[in-house]
N, C-alpha and C. Protein backbone atom coordinates (compact mmCIF):
# COMPACT_ATOMS: atom_id res chain seq x y z
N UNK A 1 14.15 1.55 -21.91
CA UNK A 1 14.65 1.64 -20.55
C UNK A 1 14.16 2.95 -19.94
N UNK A 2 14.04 3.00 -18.75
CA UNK A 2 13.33 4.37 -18.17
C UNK A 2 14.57 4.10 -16.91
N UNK A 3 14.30 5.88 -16.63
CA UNK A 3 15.55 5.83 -15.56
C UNK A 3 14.46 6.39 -14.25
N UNK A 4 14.75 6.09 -13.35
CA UNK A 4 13.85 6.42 -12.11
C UNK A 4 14.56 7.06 -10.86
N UNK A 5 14.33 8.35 -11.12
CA UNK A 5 15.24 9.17 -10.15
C UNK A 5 14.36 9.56 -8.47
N UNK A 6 14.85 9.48 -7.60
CA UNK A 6 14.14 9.51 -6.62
C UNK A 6 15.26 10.32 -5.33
N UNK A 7 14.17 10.73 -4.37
CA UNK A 7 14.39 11.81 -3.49
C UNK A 7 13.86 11.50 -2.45
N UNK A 8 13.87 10.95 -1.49
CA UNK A 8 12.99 10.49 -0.34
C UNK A 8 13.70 10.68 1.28
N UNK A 9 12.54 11.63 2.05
CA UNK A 9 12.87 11.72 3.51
C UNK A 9 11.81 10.78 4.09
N UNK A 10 12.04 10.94 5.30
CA UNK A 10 11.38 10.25 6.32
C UNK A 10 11.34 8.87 6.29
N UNK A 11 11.85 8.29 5.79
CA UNK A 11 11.95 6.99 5.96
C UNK A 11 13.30 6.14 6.87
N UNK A 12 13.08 4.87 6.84
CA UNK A 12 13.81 3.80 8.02
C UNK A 12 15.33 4.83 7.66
N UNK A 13 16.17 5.28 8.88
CA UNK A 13 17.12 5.59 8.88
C UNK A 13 17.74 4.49 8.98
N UNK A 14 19.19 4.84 8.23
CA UNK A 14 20.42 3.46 8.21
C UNK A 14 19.75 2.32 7.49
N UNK A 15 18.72 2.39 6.67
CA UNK A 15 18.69 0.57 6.08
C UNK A 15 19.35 1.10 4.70
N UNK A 16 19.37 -0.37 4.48
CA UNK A 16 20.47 -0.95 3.75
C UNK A 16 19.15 -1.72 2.56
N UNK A 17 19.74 -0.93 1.00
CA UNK A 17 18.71 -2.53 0.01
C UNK A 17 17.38 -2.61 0.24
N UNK A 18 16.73 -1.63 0.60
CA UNK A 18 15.22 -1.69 0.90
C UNK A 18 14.72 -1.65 -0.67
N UNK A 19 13.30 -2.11 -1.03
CA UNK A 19 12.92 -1.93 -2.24
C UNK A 19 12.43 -0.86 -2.37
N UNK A 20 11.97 -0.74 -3.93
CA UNK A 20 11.09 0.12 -4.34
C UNK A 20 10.18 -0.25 -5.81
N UNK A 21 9.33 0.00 -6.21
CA UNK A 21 8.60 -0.46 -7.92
C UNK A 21 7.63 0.60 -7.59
N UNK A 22 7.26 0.31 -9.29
CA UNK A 22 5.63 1.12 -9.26
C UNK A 22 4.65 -0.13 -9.36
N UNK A 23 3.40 -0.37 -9.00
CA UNK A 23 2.72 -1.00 -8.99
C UNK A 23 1.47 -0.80 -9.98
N UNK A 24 0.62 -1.64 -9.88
CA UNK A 24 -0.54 -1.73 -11.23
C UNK A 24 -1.65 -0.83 -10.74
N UNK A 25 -1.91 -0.28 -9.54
CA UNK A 25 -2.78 0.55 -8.99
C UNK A 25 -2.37 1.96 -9.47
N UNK A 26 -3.70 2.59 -8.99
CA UNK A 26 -3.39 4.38 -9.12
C UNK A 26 -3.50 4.97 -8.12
N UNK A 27 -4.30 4.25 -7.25
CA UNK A 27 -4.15 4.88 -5.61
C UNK A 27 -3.54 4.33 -4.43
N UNK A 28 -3.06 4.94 -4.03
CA UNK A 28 -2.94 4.79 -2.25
C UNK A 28 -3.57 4.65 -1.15
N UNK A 29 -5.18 5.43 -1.34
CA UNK A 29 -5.97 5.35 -0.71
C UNK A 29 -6.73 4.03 -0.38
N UNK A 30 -6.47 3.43 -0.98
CA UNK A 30 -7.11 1.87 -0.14
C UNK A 30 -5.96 1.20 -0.31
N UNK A 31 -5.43 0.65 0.23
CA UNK A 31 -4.24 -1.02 -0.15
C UNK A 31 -4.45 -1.85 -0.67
N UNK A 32 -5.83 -2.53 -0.61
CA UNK A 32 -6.59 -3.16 -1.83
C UNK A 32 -5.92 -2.75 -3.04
N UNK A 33 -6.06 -1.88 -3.67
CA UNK A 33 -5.94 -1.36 -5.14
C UNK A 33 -4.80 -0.85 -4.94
N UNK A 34 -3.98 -1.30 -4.63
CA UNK A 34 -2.20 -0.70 -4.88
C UNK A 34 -1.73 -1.94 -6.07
N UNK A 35 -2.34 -3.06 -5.97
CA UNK A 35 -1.97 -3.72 -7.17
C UNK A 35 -0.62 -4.73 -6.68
N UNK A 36 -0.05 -5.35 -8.04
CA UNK A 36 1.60 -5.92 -7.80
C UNK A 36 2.14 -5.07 -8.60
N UNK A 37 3.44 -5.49 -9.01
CA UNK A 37 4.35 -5.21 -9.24
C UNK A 37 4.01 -5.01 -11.03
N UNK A 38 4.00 -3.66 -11.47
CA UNK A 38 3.90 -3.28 -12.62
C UNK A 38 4.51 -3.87 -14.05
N UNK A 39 4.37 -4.27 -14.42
CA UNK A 39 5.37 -4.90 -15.76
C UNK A 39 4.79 -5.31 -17.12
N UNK A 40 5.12 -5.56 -18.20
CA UNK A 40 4.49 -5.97 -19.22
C UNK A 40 4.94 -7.60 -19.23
N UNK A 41 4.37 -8.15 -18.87
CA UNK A 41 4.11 -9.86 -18.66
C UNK A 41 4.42 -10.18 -19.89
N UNK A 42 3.92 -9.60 -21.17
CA UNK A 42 4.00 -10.62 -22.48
C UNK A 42 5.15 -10.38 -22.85
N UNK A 43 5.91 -9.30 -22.68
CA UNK A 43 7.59 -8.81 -23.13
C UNK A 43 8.37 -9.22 -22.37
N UNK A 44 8.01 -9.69 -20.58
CA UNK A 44 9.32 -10.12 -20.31
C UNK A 44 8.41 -11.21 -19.22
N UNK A 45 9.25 -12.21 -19.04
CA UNK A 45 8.34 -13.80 -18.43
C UNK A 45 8.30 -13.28 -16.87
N UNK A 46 9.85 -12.89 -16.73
CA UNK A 46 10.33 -12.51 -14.99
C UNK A 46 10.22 -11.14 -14.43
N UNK A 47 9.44 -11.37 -13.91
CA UNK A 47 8.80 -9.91 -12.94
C UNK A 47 10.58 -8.41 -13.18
N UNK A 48 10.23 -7.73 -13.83
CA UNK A 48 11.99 -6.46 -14.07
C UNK A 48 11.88 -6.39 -12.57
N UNK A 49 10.74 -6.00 -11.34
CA UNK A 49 11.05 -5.05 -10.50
C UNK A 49 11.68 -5.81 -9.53
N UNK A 50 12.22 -7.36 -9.69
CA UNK A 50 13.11 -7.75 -8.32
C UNK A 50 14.66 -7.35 -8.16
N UNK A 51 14.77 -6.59 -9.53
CA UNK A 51 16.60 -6.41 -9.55
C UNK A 51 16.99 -5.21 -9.53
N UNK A 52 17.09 -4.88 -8.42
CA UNK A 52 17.86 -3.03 -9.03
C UNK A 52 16.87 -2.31 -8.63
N UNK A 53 16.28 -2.24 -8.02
CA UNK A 53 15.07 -0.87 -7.90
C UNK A 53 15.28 -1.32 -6.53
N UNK A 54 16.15 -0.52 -5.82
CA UNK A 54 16.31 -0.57 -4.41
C UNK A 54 16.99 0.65 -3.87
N UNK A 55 16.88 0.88 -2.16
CA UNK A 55 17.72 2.42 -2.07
C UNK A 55 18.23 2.03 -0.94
N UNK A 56 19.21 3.08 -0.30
CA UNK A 56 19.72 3.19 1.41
C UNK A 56 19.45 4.30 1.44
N UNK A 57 19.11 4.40 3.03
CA UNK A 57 19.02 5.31 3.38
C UNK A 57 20.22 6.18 4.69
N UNK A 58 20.42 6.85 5.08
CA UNK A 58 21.46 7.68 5.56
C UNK A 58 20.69 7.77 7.13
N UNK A 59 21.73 8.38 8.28
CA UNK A 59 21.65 8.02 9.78
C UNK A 59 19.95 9.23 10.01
N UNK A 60 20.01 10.31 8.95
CA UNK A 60 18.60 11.18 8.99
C UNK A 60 17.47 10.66 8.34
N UNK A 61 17.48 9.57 7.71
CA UNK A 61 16.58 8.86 7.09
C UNK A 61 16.22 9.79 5.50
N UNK A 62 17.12 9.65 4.95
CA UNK A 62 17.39 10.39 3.28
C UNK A 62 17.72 9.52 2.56
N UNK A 63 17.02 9.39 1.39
CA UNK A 63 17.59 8.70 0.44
C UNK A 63 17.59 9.31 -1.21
N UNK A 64 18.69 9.37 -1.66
CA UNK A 64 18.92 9.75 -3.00
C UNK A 64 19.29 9.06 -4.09
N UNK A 65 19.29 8.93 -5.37
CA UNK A 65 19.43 8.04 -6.54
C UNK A 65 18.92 8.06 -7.81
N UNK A 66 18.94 7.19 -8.36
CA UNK A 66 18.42 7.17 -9.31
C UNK A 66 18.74 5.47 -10.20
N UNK A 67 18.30 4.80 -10.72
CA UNK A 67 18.17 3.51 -11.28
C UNK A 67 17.43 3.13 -12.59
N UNK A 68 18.02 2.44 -13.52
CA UNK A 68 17.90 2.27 -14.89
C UNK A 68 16.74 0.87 -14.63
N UNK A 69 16.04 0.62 -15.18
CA UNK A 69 14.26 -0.45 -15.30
C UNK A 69 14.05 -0.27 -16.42
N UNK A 70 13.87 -1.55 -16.75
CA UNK A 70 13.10 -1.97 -18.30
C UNK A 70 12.12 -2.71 -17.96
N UNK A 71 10.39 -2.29 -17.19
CA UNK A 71 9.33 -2.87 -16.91
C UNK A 71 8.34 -3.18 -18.42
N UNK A 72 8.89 -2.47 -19.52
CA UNK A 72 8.10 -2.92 -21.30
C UNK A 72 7.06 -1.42 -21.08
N UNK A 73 6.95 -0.35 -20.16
CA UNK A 73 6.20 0.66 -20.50
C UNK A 73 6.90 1.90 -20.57
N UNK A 74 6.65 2.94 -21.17
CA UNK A 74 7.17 3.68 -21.48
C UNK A 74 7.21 4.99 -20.47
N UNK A 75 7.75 6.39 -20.26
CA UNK A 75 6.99 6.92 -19.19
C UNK A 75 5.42 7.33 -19.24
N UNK A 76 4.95 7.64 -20.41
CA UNK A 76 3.85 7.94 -20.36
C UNK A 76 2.89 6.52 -19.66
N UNK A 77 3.11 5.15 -19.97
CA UNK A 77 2.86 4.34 -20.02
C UNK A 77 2.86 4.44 -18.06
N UNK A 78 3.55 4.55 -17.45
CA UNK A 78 3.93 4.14 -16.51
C UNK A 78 3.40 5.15 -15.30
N UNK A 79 2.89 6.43 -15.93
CA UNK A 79 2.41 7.66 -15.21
C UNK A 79 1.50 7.33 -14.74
N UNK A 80 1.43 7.67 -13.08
CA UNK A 80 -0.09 8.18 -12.53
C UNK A 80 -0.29 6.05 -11.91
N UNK A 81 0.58 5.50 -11.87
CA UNK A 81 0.88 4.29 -10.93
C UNK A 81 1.25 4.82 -9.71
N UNK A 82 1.17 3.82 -8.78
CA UNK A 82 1.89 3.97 -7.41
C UNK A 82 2.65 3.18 -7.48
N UNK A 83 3.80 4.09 -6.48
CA UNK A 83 5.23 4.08 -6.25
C UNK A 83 5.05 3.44 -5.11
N UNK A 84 5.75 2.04 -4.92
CA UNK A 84 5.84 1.86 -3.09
C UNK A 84 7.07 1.64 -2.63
N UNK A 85 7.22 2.43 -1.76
CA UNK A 85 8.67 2.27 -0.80
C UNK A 85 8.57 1.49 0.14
N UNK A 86 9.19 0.33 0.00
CA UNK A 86 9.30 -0.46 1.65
C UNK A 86 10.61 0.32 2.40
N UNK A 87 9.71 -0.12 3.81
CA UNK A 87 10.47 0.37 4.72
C UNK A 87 11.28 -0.70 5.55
């Protein structure tokens, strides 16, 4: 299990349940290569990142937390992916 602690400004003030995952890419720089949704396919059938990896954000657009994911990689495993925040 990996715990995923997060800190985020500037984003949609007041939403509610927005997502978040790391994805199979390493960059940001093109959208092309941001990838899906990170996971080890042969350890688990159903995608981990649809349950629980979500945040709110506050009337200044802040969001704080932290959330428990079992995607089958470890942190090293999981380093140097992109993170995407929907807004």
């Amino acid at each position: 299990m990996m715990e995923v602690k997060y800190h985020l400004n500037g984003v949609e003030a007041d939403c509610n349940y927005r997502k978040m995952h790391i994805n199979t890419g390493t960059t940001c720089d093109d959208a092309d290569l941001v990838g899906g949704h990170y996971w080890d396919a042969t350890d688990y059938a159903a995608d981990t990142w649809h349950h629980g990896a979500h945040y709110n954000s506050d009337a200044n657009g802040k969001a704080k937390g932290a959330f428990d994911i079992i995607n089958g990689y470890d942190a090293a495993g999981n380093l140097g992916h992109v993170v995407v925040i929907h807004a």
